[in-house]
PDB file of N, CA and C in Angstrom:
ATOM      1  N   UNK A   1     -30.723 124.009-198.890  1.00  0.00           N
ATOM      2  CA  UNK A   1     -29.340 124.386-198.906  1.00  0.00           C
ATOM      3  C   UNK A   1     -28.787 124.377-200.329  1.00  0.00           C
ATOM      4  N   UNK A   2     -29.194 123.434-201.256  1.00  0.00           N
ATOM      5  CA  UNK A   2     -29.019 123.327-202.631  1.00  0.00           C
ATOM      6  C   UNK A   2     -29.082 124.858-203.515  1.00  0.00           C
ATOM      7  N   UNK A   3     -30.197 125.544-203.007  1.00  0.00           N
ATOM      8  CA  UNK A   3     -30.737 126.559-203.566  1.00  0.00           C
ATOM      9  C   UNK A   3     -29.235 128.165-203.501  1.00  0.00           C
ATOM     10  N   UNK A   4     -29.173 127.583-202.200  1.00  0.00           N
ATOM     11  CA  UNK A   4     -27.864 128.596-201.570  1.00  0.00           C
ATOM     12  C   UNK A   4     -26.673 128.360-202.397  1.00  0.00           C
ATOM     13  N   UNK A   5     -26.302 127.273-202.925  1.00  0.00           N
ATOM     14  CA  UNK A   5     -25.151 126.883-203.674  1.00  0.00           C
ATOM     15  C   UNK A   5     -25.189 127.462-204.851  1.00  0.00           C
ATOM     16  N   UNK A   6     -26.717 127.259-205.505  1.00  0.00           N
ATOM     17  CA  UNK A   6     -26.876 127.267-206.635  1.00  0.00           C
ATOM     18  C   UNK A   6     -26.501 128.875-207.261  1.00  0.00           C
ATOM     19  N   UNK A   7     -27.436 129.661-206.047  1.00  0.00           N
ATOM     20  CA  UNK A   7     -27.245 131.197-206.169  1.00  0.00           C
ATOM     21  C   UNK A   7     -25.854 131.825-205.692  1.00  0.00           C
ATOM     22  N   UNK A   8     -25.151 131.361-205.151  1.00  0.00           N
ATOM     23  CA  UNK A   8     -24.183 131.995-204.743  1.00  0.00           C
ATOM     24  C   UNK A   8     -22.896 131.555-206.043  1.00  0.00           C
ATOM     25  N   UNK A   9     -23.229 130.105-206.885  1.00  0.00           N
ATOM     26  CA  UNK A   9     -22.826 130.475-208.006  1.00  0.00           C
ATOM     27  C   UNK A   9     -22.894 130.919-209.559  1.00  0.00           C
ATOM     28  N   UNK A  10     -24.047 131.207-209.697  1.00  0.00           N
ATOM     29  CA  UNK A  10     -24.802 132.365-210.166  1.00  0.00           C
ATOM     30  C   UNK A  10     -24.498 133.380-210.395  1.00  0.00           C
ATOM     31  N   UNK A  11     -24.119 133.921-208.895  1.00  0.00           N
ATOM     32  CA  UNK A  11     -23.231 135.347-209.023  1.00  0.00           C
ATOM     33  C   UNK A  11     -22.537 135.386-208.877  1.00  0.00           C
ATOM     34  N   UNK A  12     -20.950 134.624-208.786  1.00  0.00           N
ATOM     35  CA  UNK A  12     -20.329 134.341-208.556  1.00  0.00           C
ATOM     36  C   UNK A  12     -19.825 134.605-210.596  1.00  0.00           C
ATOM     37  N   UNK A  13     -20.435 133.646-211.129  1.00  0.00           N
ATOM     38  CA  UNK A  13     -20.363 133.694-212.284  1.00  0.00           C
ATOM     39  C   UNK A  13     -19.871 134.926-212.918  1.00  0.00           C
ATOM     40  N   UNK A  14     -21.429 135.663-212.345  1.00  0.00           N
ATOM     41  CA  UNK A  14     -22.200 136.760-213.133  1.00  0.00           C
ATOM     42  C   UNK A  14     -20.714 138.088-212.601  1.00  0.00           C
ATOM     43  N   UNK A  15     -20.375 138.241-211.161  1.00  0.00           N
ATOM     44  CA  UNK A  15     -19.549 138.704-211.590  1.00  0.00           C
ATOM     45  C   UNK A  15     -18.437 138.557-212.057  1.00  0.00           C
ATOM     46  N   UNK A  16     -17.780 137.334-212.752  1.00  0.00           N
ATOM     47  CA  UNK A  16     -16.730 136.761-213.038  1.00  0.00           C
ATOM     48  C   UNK A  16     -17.137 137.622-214.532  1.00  0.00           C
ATOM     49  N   UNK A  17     -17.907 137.409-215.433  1.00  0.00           N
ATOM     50  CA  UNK A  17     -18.018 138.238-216.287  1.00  0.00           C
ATOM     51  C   UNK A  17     -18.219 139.811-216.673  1.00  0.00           C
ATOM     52  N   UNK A  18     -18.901 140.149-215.468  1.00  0.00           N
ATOM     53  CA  UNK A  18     -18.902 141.537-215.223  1.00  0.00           C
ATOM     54  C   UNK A  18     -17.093 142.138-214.894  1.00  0.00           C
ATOM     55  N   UNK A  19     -16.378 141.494-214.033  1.00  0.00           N
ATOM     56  CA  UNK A  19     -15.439 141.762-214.111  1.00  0.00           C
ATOM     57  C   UNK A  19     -14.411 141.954-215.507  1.00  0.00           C
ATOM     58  N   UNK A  20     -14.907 140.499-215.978  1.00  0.00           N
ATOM     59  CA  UNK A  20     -13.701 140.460-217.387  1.00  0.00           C
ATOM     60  C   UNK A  20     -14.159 141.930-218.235  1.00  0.00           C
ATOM     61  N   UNK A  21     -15.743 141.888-218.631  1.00  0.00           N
ATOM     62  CA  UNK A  21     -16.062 143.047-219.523  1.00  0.00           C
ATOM     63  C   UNK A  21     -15.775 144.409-218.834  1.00  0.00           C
ATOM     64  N   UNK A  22     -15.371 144.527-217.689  1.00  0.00           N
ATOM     65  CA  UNK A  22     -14.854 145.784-216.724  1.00  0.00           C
ATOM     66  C   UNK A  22     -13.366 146.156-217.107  1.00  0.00           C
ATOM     67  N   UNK A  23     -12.949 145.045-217.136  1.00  0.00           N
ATOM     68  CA  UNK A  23     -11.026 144.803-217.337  1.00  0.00           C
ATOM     69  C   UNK A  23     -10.724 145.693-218.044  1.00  0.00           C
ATOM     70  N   UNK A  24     -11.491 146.099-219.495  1.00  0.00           N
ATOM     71  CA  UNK A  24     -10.571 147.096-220.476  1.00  0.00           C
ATOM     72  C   UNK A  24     -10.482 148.378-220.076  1.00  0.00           C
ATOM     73  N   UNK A  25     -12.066 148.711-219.239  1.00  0.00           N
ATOM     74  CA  UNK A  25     -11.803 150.051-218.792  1.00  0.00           C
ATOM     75  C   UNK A  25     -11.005 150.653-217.714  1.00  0.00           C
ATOM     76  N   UNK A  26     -10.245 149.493-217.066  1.00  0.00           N
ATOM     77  CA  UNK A  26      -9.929 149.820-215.479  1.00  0.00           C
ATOM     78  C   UNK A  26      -8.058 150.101-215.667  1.00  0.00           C
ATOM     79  N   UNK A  27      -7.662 151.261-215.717  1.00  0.00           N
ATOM     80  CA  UNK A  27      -6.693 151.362-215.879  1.00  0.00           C
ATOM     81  C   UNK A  27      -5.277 150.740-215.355  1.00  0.00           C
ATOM     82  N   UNK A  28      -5.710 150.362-214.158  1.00  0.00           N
ATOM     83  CA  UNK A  28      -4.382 149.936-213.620  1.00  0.00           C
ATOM     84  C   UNK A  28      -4.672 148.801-212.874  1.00  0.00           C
ATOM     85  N   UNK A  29      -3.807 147.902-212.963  1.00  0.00           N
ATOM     86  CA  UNK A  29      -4.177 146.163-213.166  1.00  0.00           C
ATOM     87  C   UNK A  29      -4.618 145.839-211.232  1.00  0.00           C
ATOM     88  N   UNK A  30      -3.908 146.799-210.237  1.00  0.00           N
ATOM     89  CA  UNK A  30      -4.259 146.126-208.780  1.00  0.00           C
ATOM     90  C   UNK A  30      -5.549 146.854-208.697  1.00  0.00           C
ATOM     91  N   UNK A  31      -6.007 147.764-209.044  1.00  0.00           N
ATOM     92  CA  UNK A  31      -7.245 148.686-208.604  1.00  0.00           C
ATOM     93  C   UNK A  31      -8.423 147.333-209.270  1.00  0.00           C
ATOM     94  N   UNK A  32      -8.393 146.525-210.359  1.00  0.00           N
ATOM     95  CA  UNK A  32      -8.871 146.084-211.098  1.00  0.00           C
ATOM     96  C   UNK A  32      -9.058 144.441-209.807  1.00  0.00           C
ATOM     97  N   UNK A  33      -8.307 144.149-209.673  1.00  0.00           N
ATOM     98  CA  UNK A  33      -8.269 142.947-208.443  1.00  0.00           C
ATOM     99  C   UNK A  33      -9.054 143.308-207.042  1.00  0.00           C
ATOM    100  N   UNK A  34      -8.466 144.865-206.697  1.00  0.00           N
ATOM    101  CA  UNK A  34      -9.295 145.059-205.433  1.00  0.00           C
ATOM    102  C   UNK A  34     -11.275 145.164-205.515  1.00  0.00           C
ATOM    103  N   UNK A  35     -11.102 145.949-206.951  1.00  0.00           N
ATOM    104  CA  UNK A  35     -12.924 145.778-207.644  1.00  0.00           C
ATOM    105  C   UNK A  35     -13.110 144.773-207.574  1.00  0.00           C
ATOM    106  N   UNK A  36     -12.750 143.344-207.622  1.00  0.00           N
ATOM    107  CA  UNK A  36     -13.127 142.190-207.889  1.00  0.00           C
ATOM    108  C   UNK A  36     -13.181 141.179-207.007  1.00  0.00           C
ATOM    109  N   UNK A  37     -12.426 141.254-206.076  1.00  0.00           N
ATOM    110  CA  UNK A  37     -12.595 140.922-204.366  1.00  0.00           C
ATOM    111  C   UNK A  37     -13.489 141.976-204.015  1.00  0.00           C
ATOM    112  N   UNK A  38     -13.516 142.826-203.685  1.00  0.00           N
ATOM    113  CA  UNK A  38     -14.634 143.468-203.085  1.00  0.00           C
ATOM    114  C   UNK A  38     -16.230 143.368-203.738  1.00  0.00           C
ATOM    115  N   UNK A  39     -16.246 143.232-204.874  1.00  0.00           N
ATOM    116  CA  UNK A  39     -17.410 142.568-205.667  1.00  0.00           C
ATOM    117  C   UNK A  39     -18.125 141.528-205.164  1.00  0.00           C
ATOM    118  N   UNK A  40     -16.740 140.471-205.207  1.00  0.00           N
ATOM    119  CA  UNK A  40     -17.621 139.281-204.778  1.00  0.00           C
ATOM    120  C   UNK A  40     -17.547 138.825-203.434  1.00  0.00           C
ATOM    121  N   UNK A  41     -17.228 139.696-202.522  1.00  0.00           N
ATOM    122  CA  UNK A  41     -17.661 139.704-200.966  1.00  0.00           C
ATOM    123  C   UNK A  41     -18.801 140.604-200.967  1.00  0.00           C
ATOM    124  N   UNK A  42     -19.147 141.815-201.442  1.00  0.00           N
ATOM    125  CA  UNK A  42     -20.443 141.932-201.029  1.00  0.00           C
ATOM    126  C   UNK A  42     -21.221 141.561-202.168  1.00  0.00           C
ATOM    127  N   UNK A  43     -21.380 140.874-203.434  1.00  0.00           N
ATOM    128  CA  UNK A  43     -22.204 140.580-204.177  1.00  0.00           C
ATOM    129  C   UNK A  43     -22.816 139.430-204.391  1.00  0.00           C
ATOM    130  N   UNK A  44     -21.905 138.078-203.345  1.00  0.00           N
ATOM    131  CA  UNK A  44     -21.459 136.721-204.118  1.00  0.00           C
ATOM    132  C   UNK A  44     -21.428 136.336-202.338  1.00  0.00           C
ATOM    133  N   UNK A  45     -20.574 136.804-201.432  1.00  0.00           N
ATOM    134  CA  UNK A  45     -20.535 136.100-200.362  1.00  0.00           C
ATOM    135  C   UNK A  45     -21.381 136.515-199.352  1.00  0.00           C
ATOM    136  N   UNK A  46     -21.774 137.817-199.221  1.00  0.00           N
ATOM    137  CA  UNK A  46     -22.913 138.289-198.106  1.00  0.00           C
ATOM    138  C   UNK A  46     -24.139 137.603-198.161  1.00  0.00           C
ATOM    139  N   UNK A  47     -24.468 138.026-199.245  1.00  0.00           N
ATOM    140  CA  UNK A  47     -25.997 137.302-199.722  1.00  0.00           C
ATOM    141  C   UNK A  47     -26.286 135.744-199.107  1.00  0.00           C
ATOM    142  N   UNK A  48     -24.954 135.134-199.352  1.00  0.00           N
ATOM    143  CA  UNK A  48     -25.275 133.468-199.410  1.00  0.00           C
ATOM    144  C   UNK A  48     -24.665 133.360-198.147  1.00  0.00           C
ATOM    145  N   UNK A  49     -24.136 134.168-196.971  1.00  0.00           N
ATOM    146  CA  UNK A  49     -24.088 134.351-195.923  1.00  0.00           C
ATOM    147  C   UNK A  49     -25.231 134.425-194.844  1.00  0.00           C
ATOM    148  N   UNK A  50     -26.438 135.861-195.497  1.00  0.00           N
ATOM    149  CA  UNK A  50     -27.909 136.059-195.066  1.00  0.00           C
ATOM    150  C   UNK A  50     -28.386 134.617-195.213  1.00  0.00           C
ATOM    151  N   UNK A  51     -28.451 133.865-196.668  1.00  0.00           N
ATOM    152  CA  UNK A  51     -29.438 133.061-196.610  1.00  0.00           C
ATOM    153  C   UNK A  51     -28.764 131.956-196.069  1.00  0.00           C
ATOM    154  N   UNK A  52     -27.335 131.685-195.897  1.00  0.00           N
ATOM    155  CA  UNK A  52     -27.255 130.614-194.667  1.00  0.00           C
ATOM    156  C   UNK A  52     -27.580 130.797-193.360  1.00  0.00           C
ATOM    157  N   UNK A  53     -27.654 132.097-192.470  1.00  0.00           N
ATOM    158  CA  UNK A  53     -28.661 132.334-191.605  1.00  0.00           C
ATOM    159  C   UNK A  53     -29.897 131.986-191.553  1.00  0.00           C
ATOM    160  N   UNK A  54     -30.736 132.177-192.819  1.00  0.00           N
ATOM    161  CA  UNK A  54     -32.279 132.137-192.677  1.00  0.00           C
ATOM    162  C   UNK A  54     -32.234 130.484-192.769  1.00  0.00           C
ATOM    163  N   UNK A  55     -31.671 129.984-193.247  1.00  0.00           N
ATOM    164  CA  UNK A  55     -31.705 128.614-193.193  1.00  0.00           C
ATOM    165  C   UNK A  55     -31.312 127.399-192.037  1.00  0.00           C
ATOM    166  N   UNK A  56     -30.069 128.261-191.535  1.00  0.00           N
ATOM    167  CA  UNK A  56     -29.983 127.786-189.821  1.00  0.00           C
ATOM    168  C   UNK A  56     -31.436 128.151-188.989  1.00  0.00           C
ATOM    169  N   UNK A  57     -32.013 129.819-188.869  1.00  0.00           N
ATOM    170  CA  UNK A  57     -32.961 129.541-188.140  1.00  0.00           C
ATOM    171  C   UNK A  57     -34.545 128.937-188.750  1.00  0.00           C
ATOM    172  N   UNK A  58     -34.108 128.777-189.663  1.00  0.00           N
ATOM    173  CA  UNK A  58     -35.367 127.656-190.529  1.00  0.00           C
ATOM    174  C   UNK A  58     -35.674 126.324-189.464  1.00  0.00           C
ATOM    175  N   UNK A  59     -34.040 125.481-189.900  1.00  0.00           N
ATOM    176  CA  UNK A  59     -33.921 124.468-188.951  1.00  0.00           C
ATOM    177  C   UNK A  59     -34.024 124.242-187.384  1.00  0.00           C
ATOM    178  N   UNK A  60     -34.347 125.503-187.186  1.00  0.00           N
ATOM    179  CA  UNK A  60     -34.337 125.812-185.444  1.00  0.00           C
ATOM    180  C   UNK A  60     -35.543 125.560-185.128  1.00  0.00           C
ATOM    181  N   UNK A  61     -36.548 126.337-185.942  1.00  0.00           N
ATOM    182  CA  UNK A  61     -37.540 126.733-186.063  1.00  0.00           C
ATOM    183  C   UNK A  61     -38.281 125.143-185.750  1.00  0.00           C
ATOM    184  N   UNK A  62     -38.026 124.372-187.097  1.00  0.00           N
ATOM    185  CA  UNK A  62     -38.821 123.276-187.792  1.00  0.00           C
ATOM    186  C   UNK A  62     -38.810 122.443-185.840  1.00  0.00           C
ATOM    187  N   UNK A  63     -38.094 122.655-185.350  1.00  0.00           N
ATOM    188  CA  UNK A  63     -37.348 121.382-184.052  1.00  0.00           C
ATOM    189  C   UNK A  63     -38.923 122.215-182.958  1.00  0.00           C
ATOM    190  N   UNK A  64     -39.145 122.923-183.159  1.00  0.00           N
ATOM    191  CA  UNK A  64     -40.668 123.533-182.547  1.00  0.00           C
ATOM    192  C   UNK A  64     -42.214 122.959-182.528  1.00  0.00           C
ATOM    193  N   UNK A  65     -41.880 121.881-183.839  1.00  0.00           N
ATOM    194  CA  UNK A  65     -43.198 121.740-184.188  1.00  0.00           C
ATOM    195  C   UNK A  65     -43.398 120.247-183.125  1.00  0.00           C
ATOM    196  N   UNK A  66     -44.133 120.380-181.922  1.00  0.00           N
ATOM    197  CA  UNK A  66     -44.263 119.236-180.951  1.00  0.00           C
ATOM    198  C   UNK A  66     -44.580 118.378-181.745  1.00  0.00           C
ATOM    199  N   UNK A  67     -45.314 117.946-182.925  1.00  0.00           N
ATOM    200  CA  UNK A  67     -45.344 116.443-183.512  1.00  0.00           C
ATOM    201  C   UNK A  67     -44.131 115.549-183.694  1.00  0.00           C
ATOM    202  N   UNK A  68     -43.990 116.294-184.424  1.00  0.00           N
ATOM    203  CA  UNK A  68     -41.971 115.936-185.403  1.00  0.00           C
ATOM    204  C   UNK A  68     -41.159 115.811-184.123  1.00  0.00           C
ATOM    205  N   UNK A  69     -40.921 117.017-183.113  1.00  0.00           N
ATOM    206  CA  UNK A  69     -40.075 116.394-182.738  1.00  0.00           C
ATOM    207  C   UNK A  69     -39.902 115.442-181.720  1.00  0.00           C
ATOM    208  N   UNK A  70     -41.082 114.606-181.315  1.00  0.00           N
ATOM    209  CA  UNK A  70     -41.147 113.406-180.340  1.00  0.00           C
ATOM    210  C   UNK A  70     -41.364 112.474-181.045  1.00  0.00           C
ATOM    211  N   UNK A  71     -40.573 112.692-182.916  1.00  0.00           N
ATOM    212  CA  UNK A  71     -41.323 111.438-183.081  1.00  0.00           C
ATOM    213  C   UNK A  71     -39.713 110.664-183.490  1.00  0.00           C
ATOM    214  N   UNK A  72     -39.297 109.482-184.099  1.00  0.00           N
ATOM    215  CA  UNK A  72     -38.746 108.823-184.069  1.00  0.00           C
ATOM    216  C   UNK A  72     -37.427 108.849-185.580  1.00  0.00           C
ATOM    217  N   UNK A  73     -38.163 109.221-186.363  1.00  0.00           N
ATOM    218  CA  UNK A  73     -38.051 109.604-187.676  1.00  0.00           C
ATOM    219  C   UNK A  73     -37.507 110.786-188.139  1.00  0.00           C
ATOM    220  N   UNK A  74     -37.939 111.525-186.753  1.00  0.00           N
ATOM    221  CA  UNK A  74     -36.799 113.512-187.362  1.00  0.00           C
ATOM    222  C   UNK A  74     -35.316 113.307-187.145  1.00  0.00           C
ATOM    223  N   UNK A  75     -34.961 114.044-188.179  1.00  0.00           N
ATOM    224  CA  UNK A  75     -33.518 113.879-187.835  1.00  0.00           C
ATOM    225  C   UNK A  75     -33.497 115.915-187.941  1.00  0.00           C
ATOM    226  N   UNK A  76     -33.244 116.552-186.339  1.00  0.00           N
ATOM    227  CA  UNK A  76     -33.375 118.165-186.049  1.00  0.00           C
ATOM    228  C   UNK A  76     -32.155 118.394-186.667  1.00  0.00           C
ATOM    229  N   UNK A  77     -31.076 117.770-186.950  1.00  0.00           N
ATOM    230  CA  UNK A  77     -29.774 118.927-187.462  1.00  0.00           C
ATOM    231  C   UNK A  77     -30.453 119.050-189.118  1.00  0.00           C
ATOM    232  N   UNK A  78     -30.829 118.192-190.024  1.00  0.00           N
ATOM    233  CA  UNK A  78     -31.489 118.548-190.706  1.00  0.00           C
ATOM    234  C   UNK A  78     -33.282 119.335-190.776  1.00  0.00           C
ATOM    235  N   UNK A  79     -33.948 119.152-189.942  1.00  0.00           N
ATOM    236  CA  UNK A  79     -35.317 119.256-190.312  1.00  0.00           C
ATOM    237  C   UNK A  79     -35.819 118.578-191.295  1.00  0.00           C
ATOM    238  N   UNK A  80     -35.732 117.216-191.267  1.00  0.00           N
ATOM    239  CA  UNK A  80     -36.147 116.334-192.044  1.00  0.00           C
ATOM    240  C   UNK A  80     -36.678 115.372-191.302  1.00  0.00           C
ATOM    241  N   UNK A  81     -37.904 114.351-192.027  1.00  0.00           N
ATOM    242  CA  UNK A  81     -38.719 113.660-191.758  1.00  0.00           C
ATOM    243  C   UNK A  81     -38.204 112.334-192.492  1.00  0.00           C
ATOM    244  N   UNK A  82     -37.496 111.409-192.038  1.00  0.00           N
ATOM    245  CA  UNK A  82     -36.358 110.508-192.899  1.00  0.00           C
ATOM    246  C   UNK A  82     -37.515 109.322-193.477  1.00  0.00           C
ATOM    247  N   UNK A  83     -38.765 109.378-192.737  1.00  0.00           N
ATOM    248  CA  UNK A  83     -39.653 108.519-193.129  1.00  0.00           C
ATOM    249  C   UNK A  83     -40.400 108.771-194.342  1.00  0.00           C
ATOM    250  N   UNK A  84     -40.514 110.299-194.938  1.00  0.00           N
ATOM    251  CA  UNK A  84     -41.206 110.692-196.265  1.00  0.00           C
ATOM    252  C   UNK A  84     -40.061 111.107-197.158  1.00  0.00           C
ATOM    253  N   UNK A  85     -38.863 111.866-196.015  1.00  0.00           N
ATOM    254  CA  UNK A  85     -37.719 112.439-196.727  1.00  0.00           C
ATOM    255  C   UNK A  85     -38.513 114.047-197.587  1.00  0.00           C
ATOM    256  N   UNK A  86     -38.994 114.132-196.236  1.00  0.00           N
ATOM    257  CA  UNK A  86     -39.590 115.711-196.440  1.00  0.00           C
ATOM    258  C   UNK A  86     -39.203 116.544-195.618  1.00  0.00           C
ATOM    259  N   UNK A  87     -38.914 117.773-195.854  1.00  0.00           N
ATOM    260  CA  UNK A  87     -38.600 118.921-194.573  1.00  0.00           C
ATOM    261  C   UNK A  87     -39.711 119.219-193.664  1.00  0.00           C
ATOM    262  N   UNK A  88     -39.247 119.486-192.804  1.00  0.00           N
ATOM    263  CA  UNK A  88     -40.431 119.594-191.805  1.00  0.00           C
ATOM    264  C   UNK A  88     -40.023 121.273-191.919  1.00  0.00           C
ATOM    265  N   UNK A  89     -41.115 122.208-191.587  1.00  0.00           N
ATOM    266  CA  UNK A  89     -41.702 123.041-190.955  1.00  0.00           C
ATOM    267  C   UNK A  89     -42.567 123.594-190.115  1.00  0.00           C
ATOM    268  N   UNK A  90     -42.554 124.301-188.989  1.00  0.00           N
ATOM    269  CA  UNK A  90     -43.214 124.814-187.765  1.00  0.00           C
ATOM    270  C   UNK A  90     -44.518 124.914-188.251  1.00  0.00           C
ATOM    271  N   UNK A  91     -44.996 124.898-189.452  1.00  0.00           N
ATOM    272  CA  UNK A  91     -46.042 124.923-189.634  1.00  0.00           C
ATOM    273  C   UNK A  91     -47.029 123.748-190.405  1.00  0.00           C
ATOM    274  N   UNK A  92     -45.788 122.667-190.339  1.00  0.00           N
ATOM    275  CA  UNK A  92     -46.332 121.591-191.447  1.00  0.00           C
ATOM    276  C   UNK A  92     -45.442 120.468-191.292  1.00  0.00           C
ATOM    277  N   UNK A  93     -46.270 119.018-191.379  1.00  0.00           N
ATOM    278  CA  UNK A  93     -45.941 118.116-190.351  1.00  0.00           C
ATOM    279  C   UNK A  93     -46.306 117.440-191.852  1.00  0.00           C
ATOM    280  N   UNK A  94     -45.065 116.533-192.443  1.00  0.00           N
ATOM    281  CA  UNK A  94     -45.532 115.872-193.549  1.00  0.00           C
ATOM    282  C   UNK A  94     -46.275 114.767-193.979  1.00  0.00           C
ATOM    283  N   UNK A  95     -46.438 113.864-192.531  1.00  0.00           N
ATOM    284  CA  UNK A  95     -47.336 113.015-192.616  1.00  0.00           C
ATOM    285  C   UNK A  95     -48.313 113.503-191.894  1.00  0.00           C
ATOM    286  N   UNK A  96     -48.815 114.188-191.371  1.00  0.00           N
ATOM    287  CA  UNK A  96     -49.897 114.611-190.940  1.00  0.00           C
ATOM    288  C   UNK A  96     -50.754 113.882-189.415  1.00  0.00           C
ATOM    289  N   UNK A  97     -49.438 113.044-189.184  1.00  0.00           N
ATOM    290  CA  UNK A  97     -49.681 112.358-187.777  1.00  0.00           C
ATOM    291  C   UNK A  97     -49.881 110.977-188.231  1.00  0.00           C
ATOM    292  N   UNK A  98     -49.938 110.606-189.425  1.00  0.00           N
ATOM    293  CA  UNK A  98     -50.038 109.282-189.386  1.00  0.00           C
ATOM    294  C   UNK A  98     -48.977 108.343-189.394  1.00  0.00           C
ATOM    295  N   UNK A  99     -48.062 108.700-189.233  1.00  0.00           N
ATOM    296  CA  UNK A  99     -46.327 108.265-189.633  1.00  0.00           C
ATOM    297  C   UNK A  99     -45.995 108.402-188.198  1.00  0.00           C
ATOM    298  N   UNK A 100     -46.022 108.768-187.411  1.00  0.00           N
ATOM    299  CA  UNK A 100     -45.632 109.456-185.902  1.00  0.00           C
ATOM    300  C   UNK A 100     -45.497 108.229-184.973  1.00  0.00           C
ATOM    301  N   UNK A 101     -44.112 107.710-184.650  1.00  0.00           N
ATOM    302  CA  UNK A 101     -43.458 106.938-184.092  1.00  0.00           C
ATOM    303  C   UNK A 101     -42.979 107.250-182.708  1.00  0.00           C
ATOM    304  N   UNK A 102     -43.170 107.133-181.423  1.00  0.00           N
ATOM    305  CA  UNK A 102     -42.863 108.074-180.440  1.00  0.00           C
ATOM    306  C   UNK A 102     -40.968 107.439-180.280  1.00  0.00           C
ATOM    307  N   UNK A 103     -40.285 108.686-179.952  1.00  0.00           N
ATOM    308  CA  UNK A 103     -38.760 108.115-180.079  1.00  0.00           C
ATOM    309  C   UNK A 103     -38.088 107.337-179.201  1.00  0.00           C
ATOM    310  N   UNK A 104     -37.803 106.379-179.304  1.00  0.00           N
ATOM    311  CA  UNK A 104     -37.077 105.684-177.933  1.00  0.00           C
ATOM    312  C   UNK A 104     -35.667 106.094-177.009  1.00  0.00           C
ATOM    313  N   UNK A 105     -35.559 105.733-176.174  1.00  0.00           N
ATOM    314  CA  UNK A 105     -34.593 106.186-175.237  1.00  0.00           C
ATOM    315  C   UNK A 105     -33.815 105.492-175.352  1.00  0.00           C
ATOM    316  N   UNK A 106     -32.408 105.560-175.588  1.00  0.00           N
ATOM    317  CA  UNK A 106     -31.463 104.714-175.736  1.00  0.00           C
ATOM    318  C   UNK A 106     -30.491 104.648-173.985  1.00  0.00           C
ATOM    319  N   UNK A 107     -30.917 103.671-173.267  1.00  0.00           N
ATOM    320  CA  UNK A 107     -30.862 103.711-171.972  1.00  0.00           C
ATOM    321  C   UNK A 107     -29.386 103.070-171.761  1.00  0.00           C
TER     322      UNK A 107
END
């Protein structure tokens, strides 16, 4: 999720400067605001929109992998393994079964 922050201010930036060096040519000061909201909704907010999707079904995904999730230690709203403090993925189990705690029932 770090990565999503990072890029979305990035360009965020990037067009903050693209805008200013735009400013001299843009004749009339509201046309110049609407370029610049519309910029950074599709340049700055879509993008980091997509990849907060791919990252929700990341975490969907990871809650698939039958090791991890019967074990004691996942925490599914993250996809994390709180015992290595590694992400889990559907395809990769960070302790490799040796960490694997079966979860208790809180009765």
């Amino acid at each position: 999720m770090g990565a999503i922050i990072y890029w979305f201010l990035v360009r965020f930036v990037l067009v903050l400067l693209a805008a200013w060096v735009l400013y001299s040519f843009v004749p009339n000061y509201e046309d110049w605001w609407m370029m610049f909201f519309i910029a950074v909704a599709v340049l700055v907010i879509y993008p980091a929109q997509l990849a907060w999707r791919k990252h929700i079904a990341s975490i969907r995904d990871a809650g698939r992998n039958g090791l991890c999730a019967t074990c004691r230690h996942f925490r599914p709203s993250e996809a994390l393994c709180a015992k290595l403090d590694e992400h889990v993925r559907i395809d990769y189990t960070p302790c490799g079964g040796e960490g694997w705690d079966p979860a208790g029932y809180n009765n």
